[in-house]
PDB file of N, CA and C in Angstrom:
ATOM      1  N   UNK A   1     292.176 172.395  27.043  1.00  0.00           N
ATOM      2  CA  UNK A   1     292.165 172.372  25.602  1.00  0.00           C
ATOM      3  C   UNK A   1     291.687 173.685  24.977  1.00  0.00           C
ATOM      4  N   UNK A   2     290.827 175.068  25.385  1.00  0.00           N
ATOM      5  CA  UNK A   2     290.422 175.786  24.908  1.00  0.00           C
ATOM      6  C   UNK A   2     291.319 176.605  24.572  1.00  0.00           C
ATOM      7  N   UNK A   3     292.457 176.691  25.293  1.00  0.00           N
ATOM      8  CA  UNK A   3     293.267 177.780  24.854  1.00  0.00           C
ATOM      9  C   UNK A   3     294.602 176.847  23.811  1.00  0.00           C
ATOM     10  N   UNK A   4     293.985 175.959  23.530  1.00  0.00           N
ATOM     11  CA  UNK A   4     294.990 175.490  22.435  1.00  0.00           C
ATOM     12  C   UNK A   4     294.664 176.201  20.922  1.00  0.00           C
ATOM     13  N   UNK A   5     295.620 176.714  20.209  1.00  0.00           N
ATOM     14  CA  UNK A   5     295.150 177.678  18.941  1.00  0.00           C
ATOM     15  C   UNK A   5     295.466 176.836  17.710  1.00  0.00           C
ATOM     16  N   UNK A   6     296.830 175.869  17.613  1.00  0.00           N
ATOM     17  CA  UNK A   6     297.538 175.733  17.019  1.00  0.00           C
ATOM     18  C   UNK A   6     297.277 174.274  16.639  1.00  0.00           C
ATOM     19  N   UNK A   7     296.835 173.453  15.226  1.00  0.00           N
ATOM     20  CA  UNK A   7     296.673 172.282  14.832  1.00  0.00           C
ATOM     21  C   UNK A   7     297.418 171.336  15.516  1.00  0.00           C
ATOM     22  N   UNK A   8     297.192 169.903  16.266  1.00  0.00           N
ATOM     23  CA  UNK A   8     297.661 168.796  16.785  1.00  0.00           C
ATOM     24  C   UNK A   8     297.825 168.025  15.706  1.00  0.00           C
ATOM     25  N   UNK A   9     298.747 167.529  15.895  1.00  0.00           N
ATOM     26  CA  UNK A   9     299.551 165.773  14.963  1.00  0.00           C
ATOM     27  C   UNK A   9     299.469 165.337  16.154  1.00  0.00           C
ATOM     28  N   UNK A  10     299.150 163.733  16.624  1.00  0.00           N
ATOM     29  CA  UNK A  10     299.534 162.979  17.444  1.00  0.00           C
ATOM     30  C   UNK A  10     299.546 161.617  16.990  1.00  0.00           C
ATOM     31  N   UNK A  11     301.260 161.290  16.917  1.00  0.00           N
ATOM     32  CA  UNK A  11     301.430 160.235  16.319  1.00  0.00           C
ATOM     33  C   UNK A  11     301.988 158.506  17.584  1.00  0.00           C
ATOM     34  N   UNK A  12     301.226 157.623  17.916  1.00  0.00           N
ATOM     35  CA  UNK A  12     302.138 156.980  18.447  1.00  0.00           C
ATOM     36  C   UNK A  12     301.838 155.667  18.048  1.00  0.00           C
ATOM     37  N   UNK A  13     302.816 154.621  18.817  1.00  0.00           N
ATOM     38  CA  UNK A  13     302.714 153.020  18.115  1.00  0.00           C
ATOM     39  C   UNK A  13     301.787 152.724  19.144  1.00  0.00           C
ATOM     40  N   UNK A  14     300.974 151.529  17.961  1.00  0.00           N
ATOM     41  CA  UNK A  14     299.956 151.165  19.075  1.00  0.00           C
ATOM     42  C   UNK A  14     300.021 149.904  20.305  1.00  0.00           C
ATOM     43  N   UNK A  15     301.305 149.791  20.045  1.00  0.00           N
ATOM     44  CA  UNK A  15     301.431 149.019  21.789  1.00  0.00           C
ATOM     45  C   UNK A  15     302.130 149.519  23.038  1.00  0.00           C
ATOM     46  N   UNK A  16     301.822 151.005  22.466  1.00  0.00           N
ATOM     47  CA  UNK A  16     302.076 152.141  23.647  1.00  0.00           C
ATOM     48  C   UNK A  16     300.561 152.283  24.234  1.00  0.00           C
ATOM     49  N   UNK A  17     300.251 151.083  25.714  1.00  0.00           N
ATOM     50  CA  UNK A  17     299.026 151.405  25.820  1.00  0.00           C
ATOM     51  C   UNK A  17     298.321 152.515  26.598  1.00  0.00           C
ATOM     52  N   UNK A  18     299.444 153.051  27.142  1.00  0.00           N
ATOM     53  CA  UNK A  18     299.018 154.242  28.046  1.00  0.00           C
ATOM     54  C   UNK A  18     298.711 154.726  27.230  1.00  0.00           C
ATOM     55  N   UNK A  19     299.475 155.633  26.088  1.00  0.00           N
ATOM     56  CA  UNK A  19     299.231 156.221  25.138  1.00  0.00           C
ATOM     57  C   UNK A  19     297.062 156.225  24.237  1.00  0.00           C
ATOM     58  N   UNK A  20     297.599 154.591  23.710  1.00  0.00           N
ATOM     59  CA  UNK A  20     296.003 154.484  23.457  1.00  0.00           C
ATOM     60  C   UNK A  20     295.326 154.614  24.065  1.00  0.00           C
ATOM     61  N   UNK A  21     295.206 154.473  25.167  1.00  0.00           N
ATOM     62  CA  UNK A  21     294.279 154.541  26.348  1.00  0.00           C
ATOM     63  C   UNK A  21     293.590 156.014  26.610  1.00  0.00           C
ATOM     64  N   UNK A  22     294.901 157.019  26.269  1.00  0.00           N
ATOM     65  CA  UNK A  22     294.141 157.996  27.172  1.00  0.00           C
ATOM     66  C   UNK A  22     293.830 158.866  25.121  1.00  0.00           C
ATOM     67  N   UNK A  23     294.042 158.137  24.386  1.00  0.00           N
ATOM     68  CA  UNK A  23     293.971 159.387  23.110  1.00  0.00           C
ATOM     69  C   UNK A  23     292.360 159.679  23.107  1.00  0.00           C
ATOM     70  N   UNK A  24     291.226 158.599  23.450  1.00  0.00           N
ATOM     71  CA  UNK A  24     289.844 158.776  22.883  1.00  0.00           C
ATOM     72  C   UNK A  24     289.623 160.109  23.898  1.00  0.00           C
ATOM     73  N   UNK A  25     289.880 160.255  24.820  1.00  0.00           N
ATOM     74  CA  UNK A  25     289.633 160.943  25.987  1.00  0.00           C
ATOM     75  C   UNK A  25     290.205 162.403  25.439  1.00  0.00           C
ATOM     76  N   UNK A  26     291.150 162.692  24.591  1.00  0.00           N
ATOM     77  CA  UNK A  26     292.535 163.891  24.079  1.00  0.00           C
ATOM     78  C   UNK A  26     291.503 163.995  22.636  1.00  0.00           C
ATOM     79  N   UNK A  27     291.207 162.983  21.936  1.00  0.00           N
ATOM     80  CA  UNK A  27     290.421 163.144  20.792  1.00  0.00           C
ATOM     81  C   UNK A  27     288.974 164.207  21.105  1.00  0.00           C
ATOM     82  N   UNK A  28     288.311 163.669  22.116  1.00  0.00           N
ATOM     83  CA  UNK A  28     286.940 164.136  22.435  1.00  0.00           C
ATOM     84  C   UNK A  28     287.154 165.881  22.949  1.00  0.00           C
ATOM     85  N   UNK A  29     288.091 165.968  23.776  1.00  0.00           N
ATOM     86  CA  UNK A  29     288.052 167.372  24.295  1.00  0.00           C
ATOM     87  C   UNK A  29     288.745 168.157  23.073  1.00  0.00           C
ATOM     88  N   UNK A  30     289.995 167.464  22.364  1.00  0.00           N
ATOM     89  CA  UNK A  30     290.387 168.489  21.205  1.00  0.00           C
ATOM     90  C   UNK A  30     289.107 169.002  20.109  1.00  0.00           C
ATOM     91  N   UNK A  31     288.240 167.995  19.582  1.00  0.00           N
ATOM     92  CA  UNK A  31     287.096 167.797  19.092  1.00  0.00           C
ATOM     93  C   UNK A  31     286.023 169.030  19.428  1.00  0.00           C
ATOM     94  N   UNK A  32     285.770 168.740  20.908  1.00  0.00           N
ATOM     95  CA  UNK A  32     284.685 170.139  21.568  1.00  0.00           C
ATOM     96  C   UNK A  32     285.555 171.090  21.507  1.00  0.00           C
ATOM     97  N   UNK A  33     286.362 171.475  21.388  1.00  0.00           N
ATOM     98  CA  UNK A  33     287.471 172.706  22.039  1.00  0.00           C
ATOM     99  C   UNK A  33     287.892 173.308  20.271  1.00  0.00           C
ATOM    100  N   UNK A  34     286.705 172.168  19.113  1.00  0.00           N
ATOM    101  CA  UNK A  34     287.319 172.684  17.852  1.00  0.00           C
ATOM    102  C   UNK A  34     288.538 173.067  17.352  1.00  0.00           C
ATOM    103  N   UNK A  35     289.541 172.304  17.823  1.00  0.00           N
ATOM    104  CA  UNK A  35     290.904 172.627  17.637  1.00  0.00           C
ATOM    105  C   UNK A  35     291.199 171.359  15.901  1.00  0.00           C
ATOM    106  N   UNK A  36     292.068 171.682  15.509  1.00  0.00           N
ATOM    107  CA  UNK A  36     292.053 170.778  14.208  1.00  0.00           C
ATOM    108  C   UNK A  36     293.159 169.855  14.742  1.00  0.00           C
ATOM    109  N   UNK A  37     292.699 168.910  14.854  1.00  0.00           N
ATOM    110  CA  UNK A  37     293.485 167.355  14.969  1.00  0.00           C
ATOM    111  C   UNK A  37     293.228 166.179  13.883  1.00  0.00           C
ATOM    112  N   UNK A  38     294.613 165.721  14.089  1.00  0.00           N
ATOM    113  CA  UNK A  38     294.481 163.721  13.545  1.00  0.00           C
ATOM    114  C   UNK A  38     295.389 163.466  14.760  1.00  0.00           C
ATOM    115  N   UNK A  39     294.887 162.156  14.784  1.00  0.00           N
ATOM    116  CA  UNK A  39     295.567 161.045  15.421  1.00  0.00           C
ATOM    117  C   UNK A  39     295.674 159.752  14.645  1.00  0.00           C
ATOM    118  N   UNK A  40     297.171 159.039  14.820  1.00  0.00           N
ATOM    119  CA  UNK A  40     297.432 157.948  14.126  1.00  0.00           C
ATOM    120  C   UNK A  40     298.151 156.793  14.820  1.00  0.00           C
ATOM    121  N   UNK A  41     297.574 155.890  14.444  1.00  0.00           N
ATOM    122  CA  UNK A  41     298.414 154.964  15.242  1.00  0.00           C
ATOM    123  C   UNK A  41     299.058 154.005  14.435  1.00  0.00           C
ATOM    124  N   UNK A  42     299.865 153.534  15.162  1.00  0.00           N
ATOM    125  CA  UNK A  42     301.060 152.542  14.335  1.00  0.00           C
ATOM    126  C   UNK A  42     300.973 151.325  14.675  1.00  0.00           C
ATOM    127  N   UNK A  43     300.383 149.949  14.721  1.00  0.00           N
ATOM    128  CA  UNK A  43     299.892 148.664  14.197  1.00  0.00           C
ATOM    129  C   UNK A  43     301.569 148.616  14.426  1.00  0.00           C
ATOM    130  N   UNK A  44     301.709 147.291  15.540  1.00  0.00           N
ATOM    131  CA  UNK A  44     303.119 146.772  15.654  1.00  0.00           C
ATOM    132  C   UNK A  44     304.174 147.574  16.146  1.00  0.00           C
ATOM    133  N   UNK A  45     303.994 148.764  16.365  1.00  0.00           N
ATOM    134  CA  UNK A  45     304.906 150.124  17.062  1.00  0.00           C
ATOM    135  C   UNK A  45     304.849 150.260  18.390  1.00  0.00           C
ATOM    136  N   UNK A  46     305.616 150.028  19.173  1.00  0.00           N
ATOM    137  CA  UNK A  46     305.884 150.639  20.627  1.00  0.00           C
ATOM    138  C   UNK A  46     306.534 152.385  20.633  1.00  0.00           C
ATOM    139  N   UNK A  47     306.421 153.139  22.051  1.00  0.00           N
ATOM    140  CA  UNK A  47     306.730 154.264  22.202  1.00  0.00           C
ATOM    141  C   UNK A  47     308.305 154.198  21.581  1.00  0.00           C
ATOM    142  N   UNK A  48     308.371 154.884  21.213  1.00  0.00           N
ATOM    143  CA  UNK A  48     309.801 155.403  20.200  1.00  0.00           C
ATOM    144  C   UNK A  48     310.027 154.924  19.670  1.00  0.00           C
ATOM    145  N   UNK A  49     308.950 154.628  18.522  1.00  0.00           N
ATOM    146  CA  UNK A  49     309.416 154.131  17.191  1.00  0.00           C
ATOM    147  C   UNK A  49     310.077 154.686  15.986  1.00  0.00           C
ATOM    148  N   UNK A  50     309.979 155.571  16.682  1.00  0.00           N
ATOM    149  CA  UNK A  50     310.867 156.702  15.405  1.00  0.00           C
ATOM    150  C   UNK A  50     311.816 156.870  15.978  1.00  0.00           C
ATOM    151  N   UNK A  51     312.561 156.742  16.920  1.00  0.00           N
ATOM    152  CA  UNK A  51     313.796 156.805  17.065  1.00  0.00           C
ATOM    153  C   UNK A  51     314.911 155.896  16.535  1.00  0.00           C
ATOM    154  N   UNK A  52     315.891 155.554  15.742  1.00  0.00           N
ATOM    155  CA  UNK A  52     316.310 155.212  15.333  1.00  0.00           C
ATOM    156  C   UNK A  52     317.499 154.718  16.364  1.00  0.00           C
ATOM    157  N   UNK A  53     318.048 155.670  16.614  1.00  0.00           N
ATOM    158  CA  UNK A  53     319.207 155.739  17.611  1.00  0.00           C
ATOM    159  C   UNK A  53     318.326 154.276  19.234  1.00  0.00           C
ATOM    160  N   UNK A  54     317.584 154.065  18.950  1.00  0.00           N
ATOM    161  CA  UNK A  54     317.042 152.750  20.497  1.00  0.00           C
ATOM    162  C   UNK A  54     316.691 151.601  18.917  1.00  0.00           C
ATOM    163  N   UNK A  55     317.373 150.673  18.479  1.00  0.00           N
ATOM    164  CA  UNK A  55     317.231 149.678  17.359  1.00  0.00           C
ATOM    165  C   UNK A  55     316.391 149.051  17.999  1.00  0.00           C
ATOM    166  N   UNK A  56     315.815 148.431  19.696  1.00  0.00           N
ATOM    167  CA  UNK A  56     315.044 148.087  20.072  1.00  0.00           C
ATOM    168  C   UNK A  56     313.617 148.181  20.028  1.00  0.00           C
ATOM    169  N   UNK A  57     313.262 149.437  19.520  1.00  0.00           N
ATOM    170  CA  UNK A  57     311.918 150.503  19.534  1.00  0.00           C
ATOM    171  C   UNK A  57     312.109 150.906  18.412  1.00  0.00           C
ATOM    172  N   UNK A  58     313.049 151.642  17.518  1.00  0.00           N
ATOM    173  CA  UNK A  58     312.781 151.602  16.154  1.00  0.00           C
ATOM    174  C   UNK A  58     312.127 150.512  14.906  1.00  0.00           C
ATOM    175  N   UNK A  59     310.686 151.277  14.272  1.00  0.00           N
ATOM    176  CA  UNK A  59     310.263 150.727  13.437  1.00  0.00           C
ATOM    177  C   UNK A  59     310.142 151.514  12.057  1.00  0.00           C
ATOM    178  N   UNK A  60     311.010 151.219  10.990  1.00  0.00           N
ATOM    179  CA  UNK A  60     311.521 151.906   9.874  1.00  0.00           C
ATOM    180  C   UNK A  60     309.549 152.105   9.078  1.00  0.00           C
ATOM    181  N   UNK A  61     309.177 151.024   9.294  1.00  0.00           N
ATOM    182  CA  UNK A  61     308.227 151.055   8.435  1.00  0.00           C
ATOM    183  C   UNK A  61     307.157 152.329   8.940  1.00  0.00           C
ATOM    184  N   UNK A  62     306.995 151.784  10.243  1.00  0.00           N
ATOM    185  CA  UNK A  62     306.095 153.077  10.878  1.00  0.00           C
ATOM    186  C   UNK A  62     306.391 154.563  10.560  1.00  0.00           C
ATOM    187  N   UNK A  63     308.154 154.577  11.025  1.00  0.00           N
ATOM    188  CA  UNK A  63     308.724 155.800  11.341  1.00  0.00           C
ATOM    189  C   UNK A  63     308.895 156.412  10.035  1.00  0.00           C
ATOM    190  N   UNK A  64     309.039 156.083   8.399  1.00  0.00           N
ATOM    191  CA  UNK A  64     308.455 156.283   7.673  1.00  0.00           C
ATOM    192  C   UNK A  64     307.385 156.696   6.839  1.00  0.00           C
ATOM    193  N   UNK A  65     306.300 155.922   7.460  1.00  0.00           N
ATOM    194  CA  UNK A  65     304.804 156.745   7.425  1.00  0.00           C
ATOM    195  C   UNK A  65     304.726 157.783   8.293  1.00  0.00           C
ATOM    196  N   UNK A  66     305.038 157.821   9.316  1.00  0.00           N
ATOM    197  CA  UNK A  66     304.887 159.294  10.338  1.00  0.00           C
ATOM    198  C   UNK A  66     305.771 160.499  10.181  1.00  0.00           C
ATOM    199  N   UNK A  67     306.868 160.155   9.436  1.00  0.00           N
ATOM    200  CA  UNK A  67     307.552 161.482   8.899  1.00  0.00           C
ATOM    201  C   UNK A  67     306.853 162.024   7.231  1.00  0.00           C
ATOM    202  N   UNK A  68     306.142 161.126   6.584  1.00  0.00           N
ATOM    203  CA  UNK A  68     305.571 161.523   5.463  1.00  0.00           C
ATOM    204  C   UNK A  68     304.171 162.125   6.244  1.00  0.00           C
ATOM    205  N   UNK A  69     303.501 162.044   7.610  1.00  0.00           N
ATOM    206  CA  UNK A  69     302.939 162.481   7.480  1.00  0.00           C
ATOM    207  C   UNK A  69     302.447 164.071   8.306  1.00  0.00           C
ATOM    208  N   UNK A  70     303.611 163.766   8.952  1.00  0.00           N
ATOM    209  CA  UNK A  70     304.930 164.960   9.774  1.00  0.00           C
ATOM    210  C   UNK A  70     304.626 166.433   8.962  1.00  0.00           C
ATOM    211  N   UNK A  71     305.818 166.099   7.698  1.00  0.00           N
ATOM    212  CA  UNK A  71     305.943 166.842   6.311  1.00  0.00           C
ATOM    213  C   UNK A  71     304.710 167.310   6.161  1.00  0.00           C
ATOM    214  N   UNK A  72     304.190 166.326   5.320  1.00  0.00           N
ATOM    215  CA  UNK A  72     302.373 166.634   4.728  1.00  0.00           C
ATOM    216  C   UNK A  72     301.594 167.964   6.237  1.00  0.00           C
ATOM    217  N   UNK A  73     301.679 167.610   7.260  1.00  0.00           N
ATOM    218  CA  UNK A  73     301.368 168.120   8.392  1.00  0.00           C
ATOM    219  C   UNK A  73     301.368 169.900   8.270  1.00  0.00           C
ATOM    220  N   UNK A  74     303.271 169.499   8.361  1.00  0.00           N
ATOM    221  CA  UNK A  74     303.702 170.859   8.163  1.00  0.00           C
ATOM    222  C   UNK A  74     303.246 172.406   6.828  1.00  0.00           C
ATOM    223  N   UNK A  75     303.324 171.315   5.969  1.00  0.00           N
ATOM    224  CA  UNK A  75     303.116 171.893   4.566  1.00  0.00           C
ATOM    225  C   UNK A  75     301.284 172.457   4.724  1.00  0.00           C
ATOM    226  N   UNK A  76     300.529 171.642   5.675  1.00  0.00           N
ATOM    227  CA  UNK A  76     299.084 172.199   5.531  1.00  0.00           C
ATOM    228  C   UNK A  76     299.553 173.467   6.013  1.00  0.00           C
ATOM    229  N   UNK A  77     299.770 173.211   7.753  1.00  0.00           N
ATOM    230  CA  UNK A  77     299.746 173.950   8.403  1.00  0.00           C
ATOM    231  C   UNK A  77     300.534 175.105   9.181  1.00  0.00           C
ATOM    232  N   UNK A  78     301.508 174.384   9.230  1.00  0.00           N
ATOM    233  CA  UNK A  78     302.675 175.899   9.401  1.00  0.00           C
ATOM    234  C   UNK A  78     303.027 176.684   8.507  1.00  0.00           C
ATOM    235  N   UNK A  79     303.390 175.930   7.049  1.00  0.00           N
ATOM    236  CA  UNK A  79     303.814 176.756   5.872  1.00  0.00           C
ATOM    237  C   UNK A  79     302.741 178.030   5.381  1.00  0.00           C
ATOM    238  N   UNK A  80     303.787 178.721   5.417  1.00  0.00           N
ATOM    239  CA  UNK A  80     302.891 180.275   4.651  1.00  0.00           C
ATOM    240  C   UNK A  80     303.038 180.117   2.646  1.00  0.00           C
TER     241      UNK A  80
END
């Protein structure tokens, strides 16, 4: 994590449990390593919920909030 420079988004659904499982662990070292993070999770979302194209794993509602917060993301931090 120390040589990470560049702000983290990490967005996933929360019945991706590998996922939850290992974020407190990705939270704590991004945290010491002072890197600027959020993490969010999605209530009712499995892994690829933003994909649209798998109707199985797509969740409009989630994948909605995570591109508004995608955008918002971008606009802090990449935009000059």
């Amino acid at each position: 994590m120390p040589n990470i420079k560049a702000a983290v988004l990490v967005q996933h659904g929360a019945l991706d449990t590998r996922l939850v499982e290992a974020w407190p662990a990705y939270d704590a070292a991004l945290t010491a390593a002072n890197v600027t993070h959020e993490g969010h999770l999605y209530p009712g979302a499995v892994h690829g919920f933003f994909n649209d194209a798998t109707p199985e794993r797509y969740d409009e509602a989630a994948a909605t909030q995570a591109w508004a917060r995608t955008v918002d993301w971008f606009n802090r931090y990449v935009r000059d």
